[in-house]
C-alpha atoms as a PDB file:
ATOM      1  CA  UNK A   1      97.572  78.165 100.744  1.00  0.00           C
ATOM      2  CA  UNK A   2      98.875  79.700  97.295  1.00  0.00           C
ATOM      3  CA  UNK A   3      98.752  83.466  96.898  1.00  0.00           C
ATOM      4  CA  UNK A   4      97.462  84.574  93.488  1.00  0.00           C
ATOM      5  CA  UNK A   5     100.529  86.526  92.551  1.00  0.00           C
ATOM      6  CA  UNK A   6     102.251  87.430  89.394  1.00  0.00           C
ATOM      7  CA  UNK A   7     105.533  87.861  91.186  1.00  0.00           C
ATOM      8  CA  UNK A   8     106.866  85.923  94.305  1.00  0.00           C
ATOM      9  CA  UNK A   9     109.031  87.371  96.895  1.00  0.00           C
ATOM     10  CA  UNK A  10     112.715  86.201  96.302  1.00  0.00           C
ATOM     11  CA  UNK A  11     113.217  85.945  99.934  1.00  0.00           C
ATOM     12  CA  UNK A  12     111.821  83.090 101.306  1.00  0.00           C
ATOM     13  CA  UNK A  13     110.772  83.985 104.287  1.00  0.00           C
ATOM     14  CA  UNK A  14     109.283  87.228 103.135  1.00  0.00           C
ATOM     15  CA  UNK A  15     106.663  84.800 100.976  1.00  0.00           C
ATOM     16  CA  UNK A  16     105.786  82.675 104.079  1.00  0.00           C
ATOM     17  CA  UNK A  17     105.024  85.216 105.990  1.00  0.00           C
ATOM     18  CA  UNK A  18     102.905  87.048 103.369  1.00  0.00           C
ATOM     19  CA  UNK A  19     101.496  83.205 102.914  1.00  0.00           C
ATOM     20  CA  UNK A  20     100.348  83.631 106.781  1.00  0.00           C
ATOM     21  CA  UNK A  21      99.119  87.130 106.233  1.00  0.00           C
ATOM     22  CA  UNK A  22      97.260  86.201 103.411  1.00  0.00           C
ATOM     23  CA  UNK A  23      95.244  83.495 105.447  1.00  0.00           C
ATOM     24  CA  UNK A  24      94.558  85.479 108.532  1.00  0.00           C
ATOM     25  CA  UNK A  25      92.977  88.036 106.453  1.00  0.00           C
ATOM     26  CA  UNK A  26      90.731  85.375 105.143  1.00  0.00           C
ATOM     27  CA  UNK A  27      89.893  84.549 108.467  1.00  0.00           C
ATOM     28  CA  UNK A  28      87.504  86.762 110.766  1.00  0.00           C
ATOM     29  CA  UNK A  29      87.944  85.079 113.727  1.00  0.00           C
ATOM     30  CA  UNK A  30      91.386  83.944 115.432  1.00  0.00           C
ATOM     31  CA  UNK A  31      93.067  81.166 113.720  1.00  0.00           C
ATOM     32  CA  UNK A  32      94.618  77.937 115.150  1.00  0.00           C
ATOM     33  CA  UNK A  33      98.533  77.427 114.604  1.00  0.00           C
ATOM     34  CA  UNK A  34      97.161  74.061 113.067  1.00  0.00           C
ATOM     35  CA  UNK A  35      95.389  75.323 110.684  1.00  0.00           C
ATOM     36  CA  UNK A  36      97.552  78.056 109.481  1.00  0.00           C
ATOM     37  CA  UNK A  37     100.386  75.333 109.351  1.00  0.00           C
ATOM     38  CA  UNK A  38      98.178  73.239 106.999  1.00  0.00           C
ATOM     39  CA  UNK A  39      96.747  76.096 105.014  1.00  0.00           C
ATOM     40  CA  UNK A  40     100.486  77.711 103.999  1.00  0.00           C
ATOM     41  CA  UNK A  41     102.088  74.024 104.101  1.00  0.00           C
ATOM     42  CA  UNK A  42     104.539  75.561 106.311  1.00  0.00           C
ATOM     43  CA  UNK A  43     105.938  73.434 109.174  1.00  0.00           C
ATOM     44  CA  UNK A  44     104.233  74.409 112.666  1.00  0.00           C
ATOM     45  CA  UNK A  45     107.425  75.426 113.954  1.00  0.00           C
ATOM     46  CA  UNK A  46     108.405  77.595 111.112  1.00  0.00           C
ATOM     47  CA  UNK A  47     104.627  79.343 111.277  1.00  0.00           C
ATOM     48  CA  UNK A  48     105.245  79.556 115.131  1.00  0.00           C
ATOM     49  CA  UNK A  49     108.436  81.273 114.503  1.00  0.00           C
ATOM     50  CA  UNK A  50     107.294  83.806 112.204  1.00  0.00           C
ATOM     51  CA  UNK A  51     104.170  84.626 113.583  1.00  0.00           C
ATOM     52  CA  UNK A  52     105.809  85.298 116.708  1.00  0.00           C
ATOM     53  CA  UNK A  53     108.546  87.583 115.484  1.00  0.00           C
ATOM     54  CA  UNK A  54     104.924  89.516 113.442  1.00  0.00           C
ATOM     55  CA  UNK A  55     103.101  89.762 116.978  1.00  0.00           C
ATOM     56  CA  UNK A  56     106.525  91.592 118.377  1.00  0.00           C
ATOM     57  CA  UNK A  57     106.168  94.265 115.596  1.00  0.00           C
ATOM     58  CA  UNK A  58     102.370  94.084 116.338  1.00  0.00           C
ATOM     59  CA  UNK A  59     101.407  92.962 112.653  1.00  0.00           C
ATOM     60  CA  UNK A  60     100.091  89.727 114.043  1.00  0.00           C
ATOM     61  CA  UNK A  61      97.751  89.222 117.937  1.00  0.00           C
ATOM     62  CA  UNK A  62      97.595  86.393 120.081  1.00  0.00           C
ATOM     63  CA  UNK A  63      94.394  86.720 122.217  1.00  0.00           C
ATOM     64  CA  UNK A  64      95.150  83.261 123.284  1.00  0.00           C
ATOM     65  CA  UNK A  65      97.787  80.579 123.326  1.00  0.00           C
ATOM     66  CA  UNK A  66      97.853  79.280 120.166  1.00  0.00           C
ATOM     67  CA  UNK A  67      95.523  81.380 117.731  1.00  0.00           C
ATOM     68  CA  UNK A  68      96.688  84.459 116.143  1.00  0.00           C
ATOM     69  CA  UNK A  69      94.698  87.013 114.062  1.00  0.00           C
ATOM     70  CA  UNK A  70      95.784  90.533 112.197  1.00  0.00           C
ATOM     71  CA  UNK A  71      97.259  92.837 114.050  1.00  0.00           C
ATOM     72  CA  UNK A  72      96.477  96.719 115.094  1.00  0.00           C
ATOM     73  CA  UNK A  73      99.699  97.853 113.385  1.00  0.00           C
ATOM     74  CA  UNK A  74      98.182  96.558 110.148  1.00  0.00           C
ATOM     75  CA  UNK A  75      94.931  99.370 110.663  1.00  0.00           C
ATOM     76  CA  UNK A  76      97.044 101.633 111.765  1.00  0.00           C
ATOM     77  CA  UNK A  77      99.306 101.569 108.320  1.00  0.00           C
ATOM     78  CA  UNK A  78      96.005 101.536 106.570  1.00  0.00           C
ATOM     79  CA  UNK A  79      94.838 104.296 107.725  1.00  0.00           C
ATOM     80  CA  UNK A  80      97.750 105.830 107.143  1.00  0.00           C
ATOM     81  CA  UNK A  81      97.932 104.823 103.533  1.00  0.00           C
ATOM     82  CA  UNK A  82      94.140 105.682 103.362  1.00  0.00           C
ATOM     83  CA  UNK A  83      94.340 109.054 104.611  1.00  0.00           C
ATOM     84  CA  UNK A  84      97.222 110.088 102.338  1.00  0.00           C
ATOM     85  CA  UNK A  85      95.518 108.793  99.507  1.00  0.00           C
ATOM     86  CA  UNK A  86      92.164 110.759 100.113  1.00  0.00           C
ATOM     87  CA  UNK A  87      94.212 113.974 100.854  1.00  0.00           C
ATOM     88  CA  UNK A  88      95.773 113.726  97.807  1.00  0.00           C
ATOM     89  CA  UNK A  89      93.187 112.732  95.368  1.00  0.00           C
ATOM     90  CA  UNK A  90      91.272 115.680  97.150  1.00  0.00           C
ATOM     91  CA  UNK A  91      94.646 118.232  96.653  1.00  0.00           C
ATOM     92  CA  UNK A  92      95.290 118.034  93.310  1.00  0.00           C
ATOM     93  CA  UNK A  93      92.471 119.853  91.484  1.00  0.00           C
ATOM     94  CA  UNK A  94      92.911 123.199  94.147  1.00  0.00           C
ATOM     95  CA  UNK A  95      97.027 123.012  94.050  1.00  0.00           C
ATOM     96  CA  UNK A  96      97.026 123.297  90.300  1.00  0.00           C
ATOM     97  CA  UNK A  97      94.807 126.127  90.673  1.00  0.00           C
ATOM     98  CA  UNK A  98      97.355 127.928  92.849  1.00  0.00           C
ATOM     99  CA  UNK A  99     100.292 127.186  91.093  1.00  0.00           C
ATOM    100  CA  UNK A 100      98.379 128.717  88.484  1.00  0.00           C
ATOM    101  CA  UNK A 101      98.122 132.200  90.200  1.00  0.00           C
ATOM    102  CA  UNK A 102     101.554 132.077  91.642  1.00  0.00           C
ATOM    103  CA  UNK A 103     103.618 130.172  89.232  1.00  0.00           C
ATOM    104  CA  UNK A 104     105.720 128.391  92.119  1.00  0.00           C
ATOM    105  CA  UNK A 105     106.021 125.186  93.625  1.00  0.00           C
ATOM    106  CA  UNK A 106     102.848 124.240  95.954  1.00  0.00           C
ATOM    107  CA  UNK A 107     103.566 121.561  98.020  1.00  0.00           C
ATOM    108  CA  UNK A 108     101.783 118.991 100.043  1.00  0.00           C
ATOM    109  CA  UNK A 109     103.269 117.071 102.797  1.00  0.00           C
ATOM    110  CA  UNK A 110     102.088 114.376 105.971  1.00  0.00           C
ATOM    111  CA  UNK A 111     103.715 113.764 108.825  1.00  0.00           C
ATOM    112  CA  UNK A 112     105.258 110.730 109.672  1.00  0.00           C
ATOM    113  CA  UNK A 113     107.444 110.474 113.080  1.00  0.00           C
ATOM    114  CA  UNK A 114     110.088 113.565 113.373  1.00  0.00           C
ATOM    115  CA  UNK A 115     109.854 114.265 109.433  1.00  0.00           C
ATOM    116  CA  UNK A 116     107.531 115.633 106.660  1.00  0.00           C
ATOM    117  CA  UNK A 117     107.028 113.747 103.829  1.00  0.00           C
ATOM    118  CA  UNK A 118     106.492 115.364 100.038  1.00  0.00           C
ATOM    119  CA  UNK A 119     103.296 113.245  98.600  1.00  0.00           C
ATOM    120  CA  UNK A 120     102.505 115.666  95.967  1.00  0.00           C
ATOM    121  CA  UNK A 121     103.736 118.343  94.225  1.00  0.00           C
ATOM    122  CA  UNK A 122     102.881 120.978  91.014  1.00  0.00           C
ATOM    123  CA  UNK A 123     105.668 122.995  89.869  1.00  0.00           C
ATOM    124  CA  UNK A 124     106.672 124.507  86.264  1.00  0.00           C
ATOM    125  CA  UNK A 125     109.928 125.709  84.367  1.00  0.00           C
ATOM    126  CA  UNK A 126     108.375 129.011  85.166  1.00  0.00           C
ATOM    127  CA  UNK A 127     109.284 129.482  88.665  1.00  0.00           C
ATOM    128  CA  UNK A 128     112.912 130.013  88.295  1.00  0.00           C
ATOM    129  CA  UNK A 129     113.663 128.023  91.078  1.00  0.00           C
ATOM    130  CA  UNK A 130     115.085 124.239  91.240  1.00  0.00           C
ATOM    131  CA  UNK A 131     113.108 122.134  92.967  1.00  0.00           C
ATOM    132  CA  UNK A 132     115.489 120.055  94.938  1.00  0.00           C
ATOM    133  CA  UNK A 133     112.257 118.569  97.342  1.00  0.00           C
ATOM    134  CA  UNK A 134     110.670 115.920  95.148  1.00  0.00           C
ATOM    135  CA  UNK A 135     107.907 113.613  95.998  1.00  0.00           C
ATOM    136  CA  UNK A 136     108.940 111.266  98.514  1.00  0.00           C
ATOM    137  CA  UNK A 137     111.183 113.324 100.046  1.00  0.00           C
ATOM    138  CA  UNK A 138     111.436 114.408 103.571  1.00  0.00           C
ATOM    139  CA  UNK A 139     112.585 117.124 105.903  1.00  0.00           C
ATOM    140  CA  UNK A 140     112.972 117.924 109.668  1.00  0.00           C
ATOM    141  CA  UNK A 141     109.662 119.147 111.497  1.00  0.00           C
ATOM    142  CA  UNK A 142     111.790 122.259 112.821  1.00  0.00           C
ATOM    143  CA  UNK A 143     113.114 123.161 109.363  1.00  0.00           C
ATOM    144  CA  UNK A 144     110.195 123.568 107.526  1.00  0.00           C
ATOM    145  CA  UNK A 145     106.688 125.425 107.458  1.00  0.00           C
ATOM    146  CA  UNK A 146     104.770 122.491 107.102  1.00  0.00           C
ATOM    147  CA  UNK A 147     106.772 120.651 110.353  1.00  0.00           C
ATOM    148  CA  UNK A 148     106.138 124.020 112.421  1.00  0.00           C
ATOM    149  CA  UNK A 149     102.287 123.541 111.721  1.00  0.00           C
ATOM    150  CA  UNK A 150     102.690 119.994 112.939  1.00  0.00           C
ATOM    151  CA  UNK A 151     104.555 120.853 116.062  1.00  0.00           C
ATOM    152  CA  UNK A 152     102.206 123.710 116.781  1.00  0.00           C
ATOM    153  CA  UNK A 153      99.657 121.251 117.393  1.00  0.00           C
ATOM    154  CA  UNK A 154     101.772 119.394 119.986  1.00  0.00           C
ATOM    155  CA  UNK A 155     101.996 119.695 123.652  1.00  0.00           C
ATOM    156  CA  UNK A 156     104.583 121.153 125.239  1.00  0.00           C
ATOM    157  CA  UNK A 157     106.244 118.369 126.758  1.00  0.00           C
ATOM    158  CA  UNK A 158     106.228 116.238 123.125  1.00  0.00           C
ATOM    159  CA  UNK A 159     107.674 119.476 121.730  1.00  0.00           C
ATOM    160  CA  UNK A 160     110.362 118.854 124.203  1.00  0.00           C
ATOM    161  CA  UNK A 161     110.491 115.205 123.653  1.00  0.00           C
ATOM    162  CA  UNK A 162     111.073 116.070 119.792  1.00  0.00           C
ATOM    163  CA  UNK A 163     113.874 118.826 120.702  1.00  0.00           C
ATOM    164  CA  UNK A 164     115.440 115.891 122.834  1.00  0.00           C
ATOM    165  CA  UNK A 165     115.327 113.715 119.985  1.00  0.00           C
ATOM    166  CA  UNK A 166     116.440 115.737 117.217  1.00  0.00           C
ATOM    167  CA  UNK A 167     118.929 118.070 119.088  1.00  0.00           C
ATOM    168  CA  UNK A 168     117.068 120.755 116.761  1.00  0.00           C
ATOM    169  CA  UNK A 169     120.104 120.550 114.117  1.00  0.00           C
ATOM    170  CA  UNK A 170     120.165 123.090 111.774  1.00  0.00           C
ATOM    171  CA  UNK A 171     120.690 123.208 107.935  1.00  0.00           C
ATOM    172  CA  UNK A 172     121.404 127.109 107.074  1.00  0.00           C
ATOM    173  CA  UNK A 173     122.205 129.963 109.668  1.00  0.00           C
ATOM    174  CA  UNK A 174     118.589 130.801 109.566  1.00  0.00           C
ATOM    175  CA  UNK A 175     117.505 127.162 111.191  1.00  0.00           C
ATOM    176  CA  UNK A 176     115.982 127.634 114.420  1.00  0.00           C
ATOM    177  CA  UNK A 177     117.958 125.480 116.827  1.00  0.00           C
ATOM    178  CA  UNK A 178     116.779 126.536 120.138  1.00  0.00           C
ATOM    179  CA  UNK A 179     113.983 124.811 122.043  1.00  0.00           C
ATOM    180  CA  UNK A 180     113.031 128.352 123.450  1.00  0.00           C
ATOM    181  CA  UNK A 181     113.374 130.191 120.011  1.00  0.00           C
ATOM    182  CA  UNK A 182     111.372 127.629 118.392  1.00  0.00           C
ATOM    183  CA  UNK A 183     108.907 127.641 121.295  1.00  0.00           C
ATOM    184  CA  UNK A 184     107.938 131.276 120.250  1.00  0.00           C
ATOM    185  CA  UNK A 185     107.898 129.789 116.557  1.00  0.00           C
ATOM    186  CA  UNK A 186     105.466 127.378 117.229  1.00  0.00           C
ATOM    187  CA  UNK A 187     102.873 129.948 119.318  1.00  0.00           C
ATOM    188  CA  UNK A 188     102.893 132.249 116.422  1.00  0.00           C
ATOM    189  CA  UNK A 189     101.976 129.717 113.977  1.00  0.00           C
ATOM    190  CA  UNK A 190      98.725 128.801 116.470  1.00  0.00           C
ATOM    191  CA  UNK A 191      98.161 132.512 116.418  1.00  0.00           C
ATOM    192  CA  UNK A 192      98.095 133.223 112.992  1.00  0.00           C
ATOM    193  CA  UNK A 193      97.120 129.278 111.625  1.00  0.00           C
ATOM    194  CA  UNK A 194      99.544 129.167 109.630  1.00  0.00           C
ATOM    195  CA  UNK A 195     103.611 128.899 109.053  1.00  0.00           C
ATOM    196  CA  UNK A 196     107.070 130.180 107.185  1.00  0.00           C
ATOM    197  CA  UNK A 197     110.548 128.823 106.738  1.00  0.00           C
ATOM    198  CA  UNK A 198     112.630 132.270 106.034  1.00  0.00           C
ATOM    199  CA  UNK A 199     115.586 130.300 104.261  1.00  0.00           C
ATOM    200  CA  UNK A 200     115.382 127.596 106.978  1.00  0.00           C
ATOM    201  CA  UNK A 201     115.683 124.509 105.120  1.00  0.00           C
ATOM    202  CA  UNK A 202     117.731 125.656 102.056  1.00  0.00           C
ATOM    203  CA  UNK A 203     119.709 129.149 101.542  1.00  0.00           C
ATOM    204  CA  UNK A 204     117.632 130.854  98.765  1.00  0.00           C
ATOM    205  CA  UNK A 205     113.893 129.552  99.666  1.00  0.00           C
ATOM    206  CA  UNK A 206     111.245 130.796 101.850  1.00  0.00           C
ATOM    207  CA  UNK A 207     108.340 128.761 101.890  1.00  0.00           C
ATOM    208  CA  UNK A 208     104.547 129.491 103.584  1.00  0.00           C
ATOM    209  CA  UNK A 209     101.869 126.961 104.687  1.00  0.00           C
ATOM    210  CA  UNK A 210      98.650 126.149 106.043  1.00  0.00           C
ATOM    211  CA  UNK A 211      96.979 123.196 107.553  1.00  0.00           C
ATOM    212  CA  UNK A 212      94.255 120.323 105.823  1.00  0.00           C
ATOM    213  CA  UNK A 213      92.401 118.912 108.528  1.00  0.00           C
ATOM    214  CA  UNK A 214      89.973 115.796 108.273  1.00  0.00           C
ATOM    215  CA  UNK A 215      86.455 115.073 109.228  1.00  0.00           C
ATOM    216  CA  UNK A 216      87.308 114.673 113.168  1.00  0.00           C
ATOM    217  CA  UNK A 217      89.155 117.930 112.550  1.00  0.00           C
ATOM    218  CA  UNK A 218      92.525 116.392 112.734  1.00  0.00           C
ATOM    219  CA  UNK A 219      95.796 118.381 111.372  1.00  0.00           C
ATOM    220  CA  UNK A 220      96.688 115.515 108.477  1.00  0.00           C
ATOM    221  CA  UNK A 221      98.522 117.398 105.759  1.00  0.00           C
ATOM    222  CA  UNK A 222      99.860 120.815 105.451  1.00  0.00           C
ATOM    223  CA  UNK A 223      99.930 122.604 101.952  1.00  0.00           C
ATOM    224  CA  UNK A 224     102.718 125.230 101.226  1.00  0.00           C
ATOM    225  CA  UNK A 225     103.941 127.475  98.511  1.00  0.00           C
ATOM    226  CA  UNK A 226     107.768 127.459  98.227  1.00  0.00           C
ATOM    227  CA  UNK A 227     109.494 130.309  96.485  1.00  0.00           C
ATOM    228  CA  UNK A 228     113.171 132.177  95.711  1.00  0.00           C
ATOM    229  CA  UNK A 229     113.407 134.207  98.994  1.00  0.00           C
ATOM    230  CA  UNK A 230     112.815 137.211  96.963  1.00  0.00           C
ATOM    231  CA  UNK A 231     109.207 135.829  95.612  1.00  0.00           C
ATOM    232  CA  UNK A 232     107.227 135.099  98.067  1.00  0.00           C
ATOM    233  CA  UNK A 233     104.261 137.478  98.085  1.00  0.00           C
ATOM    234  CA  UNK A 234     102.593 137.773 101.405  1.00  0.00           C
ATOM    235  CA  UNK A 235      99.353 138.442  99.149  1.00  0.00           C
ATOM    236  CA  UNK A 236      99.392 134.782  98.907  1.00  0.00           C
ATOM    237  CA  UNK A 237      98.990 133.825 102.091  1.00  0.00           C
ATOM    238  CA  UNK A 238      94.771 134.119 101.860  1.00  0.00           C
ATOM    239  CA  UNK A 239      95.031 132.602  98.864  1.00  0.00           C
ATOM    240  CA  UNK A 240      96.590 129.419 100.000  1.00  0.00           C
ATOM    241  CA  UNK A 241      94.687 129.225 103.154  1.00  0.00           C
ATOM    242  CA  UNK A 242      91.762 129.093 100.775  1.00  0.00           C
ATOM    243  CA  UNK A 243      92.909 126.594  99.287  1.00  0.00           C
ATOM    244  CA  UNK A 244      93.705 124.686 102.092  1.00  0.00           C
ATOM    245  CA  UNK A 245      90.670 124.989 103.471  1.00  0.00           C
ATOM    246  CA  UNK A 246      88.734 124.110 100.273  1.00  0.00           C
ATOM    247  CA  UNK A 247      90.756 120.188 100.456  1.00  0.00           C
ATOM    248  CA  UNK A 248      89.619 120.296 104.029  1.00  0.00           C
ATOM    249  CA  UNK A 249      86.214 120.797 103.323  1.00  0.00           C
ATOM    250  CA  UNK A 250      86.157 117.929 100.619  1.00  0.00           C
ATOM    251  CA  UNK A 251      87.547 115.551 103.201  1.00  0.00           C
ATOM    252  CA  UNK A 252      84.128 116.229 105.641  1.00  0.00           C
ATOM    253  CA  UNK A 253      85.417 119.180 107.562  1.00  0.00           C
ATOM    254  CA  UNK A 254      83.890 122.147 108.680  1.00  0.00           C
ATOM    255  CA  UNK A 255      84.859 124.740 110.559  1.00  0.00           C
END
């Protein structure tokens, strides 16, 4: 089977195993080895050897010997994809409107694994701060306001698990690096719904944040202002948990 594609993948085996992607997806039901061998005009053993190295990272199933079909790990990037997508498209409109009052950066970031991830981001000249966190960039959980919301919303023992993981290293003197210490953190941002890095991350910075939470009421994004430490108005705080929950609200929640 030949994709339709302006561009083919230089590495060969890259484009066979998009080629085997390609016709499971046109498939609803599980497909024979045979017929995904004559279909990509790829040798049975090569399609054997590929699809089994996809069903090991779970891109690919085998719910029985010999027939394959898409694989979980597929929806669950999806999703993922999805869901930042929707957050975003329903961000923008409210961030610009509180970068507006505050003339600083607002911020919104995802999880993914131990790390936040930037996907958006409204800033000006005006703020007289350099914004060193662009979109697509990432930072520790532990470091940073958004991460703390995150973590809040964790059990104990995967709080643990992350401490573990991470060692809780720190990046100023003001970096929480004790699991008991950031234990405390983490109640009072469940207490008060929301979160601060006091110079946590970077020297100079203070940051606030609040959650966005989907339709199942799910914590999916987190939406911060980030200021010079000397900026950061708690007046604000309302403001931006407004705003947050404004986004939430267009993504089908309701609290």
């Amino acid at each position: 089977m030949k994709r339709e594609s302006a561009h083919t993948p230089t590495i060969q085996v890259i484009d066979r195993m998009f080629s085997l992607l390609d016709v499971l997806a046109a498939h609803p039901d599980p497909v024979p080895l045979k017929v995904l061998s004559e279909q990509t005009g790829l040798h049975p053993s090569t399609a054997h050897r590929i699809l089994n190295d996809l069903a090991v990272g779970r891109y690919v199933d085998r719910p029985e010997a010999g027939c394959y079909r898409l694989g979980m790990r597929l929806l669950e990037l999806g999703n993922l994809v999805k869901a930042r997508l929707d957050v975003r498209d329903a961000a923008l409109a409210p961030m610009r409107e509180l970068h507006k009052l505050t003339h600083q950066p607002v911020n919104l970031s995802v999880r993914q694994g131990d790390e936040i991830i930037y996907i958006e981001r409204t800033y000006s000249e005006r703020s007289g701060m350099q914004v060193v966190r662009t979109v697509g960039g990432r930072a520790p959980l532990h470091l940073t306001s958004v991460g703390k919301l995150f973590l809040a919303h964790d059990d104990a023992a995967r709080v643990r698990a992350y401490a573990t993981r991470t060692g809780l290293s720190g990046h100023t003197r003001n970096s929480i690096t004790q699991l008991p210490l950031l234990e405390r953190e983490l109640a009072k941002v469940l207490q008060y719904g929301s979160a601060r890095d006091n110079e946590e991350l970077e020297l100079g910075v203070r940051c606030m944040a609040a959650g966005i939470y989907d339709d199942q009421g799910k914590l999916i994004a987190g939406l911060s202002i980030s200021a010079p430490a000397d900026r950061l108005e708690d007046g604000w705080l309302d403001r931006l948990k407004e705003t947050a929950a404004q986004i939430s609200n267009k993504l089908g929640h309701h609290s």
